[in-house]
N, C-alpha and C. Protein backbone atom coordinates (compact mmCIF):
# COMPACT_ATOMS: atom_id res chain seq x y z
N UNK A 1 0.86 -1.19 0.00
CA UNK A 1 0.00 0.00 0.00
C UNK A 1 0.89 1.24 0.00
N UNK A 2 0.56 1.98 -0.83
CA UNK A 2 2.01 3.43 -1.02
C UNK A 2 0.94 4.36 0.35
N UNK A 3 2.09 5.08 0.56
CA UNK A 3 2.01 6.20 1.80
C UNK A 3 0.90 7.48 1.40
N UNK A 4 0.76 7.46 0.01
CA UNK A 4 -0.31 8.62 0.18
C UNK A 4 -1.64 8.06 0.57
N UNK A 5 -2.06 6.56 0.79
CA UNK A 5 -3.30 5.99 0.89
C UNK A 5 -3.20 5.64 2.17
N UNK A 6 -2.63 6.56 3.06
CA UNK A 6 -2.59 6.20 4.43
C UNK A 6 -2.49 7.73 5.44
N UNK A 7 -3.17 7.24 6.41
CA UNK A 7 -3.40 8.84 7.03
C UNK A 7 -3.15 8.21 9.00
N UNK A 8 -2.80 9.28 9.24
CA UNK A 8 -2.06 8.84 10.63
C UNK A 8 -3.10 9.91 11.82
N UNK A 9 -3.97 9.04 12.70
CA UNK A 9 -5.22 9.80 13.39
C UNK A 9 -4.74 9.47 14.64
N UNK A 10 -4.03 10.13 15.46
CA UNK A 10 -3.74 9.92 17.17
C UNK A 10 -2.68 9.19 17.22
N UNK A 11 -1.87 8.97 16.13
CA UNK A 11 -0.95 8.18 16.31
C UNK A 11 -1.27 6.85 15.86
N UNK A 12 -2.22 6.94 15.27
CA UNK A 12 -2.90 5.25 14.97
C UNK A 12 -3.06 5.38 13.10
N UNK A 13 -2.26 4.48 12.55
CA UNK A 13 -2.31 4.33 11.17
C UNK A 13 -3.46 3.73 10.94
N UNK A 14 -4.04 4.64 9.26
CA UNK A 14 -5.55 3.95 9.01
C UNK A 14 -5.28 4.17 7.27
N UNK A 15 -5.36 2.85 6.86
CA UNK A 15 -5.76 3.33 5.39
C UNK A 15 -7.02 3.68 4.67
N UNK A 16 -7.08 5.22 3.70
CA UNK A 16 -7.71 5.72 3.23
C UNK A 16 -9.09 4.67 2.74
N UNK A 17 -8.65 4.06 2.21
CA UNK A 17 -9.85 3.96 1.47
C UNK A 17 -10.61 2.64 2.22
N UNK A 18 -10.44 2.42 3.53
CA UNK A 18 -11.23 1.31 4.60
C UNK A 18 -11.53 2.02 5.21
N UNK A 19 -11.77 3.62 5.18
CA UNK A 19 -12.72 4.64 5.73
C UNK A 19 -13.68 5.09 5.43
N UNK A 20 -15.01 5.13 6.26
CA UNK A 20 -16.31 5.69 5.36
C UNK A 20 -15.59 6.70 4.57
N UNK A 21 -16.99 6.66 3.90
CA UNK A 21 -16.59 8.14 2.63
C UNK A 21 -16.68 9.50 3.43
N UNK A 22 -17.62 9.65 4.37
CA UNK A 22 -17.79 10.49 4.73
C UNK A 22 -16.48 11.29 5.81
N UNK A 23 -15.71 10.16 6.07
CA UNK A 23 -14.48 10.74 6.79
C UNK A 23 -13.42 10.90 5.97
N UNK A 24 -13.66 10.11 4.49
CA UNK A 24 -12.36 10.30 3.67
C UNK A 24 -12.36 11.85 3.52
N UNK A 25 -13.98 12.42 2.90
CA UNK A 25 -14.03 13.72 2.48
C UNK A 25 -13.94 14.72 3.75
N UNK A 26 -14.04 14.35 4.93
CA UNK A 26 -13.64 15.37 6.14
C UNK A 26 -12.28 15.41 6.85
N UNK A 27 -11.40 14.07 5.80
CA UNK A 27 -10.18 14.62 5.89
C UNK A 27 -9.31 15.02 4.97
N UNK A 28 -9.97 15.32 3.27
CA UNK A 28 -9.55 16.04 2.65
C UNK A 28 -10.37 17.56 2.98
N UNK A 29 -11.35 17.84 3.26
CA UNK A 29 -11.59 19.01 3.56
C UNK A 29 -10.59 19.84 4.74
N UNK A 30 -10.57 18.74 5.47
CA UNK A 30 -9.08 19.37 6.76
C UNK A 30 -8.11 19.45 5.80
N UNK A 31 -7.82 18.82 4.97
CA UNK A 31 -6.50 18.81 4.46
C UNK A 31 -6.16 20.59 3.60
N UNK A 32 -8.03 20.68 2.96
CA UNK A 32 -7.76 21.92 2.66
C UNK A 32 -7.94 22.91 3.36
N UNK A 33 -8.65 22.97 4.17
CA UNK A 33 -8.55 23.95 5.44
C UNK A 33 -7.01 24.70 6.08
N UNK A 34 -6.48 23.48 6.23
CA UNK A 34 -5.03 23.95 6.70
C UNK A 34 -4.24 24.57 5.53
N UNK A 35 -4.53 23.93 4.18
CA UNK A 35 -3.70 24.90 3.25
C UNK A 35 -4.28 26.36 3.12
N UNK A 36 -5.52 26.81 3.52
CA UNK A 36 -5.80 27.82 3.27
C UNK A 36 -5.48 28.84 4.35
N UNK A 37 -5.41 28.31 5.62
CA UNK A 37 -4.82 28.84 7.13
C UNK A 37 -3.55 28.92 6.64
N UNK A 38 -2.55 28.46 5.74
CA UNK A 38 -0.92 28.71 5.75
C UNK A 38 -1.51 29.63 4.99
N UNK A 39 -1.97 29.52 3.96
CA UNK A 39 -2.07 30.89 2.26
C UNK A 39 -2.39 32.20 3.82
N UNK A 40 -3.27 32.00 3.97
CA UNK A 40 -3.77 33.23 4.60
C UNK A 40 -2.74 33.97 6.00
N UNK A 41 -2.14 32.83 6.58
CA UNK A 41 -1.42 33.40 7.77
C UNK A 41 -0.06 34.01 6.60
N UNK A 42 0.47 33.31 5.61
CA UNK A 42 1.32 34.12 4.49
C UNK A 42 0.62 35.50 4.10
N UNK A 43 -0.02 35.62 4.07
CA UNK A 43 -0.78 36.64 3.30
C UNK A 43 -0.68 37.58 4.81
N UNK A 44 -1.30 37.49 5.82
CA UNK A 44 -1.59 38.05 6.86
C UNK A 44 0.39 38.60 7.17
N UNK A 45 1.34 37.84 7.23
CA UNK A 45 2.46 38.12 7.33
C UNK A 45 3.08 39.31 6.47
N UNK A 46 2.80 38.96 4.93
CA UNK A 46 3.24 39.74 4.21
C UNK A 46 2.44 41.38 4.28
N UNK A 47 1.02 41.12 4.72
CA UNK A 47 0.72 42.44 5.08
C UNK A 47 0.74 43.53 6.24
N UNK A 48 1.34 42.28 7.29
CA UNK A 48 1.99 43.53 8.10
C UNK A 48 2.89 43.87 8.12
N UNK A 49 4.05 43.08 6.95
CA UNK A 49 5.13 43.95 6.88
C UNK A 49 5.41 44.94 6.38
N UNK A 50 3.97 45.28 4.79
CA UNK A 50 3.76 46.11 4.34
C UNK A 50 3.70 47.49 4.94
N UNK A 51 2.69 47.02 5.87
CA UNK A 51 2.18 47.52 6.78
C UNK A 51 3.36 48.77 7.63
N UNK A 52 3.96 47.65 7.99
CA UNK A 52 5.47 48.41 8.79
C UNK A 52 6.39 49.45 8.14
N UNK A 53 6.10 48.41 6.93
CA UNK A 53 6.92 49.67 5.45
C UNK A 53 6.34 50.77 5.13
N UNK A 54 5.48 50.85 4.64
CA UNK A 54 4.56 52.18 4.67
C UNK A 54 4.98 53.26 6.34
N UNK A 55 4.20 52.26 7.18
CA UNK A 55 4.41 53.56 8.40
C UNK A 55 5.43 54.43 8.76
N UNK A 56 6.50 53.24 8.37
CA UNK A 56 8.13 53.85 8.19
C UNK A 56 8.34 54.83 7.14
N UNK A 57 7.96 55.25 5.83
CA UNK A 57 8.11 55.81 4.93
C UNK A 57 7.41 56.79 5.31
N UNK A 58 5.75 56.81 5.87
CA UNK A 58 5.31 58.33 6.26
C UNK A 58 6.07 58.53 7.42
N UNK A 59 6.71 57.88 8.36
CA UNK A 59 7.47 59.02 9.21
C UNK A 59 8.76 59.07 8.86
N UNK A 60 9.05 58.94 7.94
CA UNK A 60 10.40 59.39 7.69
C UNK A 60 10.07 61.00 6.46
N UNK A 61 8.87 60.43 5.88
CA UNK A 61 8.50 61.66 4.89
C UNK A 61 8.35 62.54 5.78
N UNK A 62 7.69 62.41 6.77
CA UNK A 62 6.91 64.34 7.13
C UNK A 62 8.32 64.32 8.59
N UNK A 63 9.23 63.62 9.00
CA UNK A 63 9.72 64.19 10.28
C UNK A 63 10.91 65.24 9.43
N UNK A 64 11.38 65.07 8.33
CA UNK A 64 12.00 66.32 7.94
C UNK A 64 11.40 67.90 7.59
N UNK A 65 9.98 67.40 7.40
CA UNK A 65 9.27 68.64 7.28
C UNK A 65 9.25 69.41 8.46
N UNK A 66 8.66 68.11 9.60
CA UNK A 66 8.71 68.79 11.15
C UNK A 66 9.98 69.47 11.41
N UNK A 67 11.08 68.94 11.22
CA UNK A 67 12.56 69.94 11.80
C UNK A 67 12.28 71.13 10.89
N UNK A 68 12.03 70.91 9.60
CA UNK A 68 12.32 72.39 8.53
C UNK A 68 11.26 73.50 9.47
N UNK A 69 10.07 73.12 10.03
CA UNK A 69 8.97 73.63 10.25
C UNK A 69 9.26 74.34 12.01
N UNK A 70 10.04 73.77 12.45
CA UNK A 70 11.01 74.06 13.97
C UNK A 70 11.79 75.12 14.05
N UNK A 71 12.68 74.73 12.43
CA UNK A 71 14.13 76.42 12.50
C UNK A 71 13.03 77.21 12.43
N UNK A 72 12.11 77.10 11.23
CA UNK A 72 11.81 78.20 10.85
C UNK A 72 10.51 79.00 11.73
N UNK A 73 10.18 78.54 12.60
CA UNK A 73 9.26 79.14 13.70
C UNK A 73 10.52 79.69 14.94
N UNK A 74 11.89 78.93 14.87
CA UNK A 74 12.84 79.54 15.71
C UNK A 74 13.17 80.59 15.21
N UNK A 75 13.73 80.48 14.28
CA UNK A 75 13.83 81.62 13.79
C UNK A 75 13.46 83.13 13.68
């Protein structure tokens, strides 16, 4: 029996297809569940780094305005 027709539940080996149907398809639905929890926690990652990038770029844009905006009220 090859290894993709086998699924491992508590530590207890079970082959696929001596499983109702109804658990085969609720453990390919888990199967896609979790790929969509990685896509999305990727996705969720990449947007707060965005996230970080941006915030960094507006304060780096306006804190030179703030000093220009400092002499020139010292002044």
């Amino acid at each position: 029996m090859s290894e993709e027709n086998k699924v491992t539940i508590d530590g207890e080996e079970y082959s696929m297809p001596d499983l109702p149907v109804q658990t085969q398809a609720d453990i390919a639905r888990l199967h896609e569940l979790r790929l969509a929890a990685a896509r999305l926690q990727r996705e969720l990652n990449e947007t707060v780094g965005l996230i970080q990038m941006y915030d960094a770029g507006i304060k780096s844009a306006v804190q030179p305005v703030e000093e220009e905006e400092n002499k020139a009220v010292a002044q």
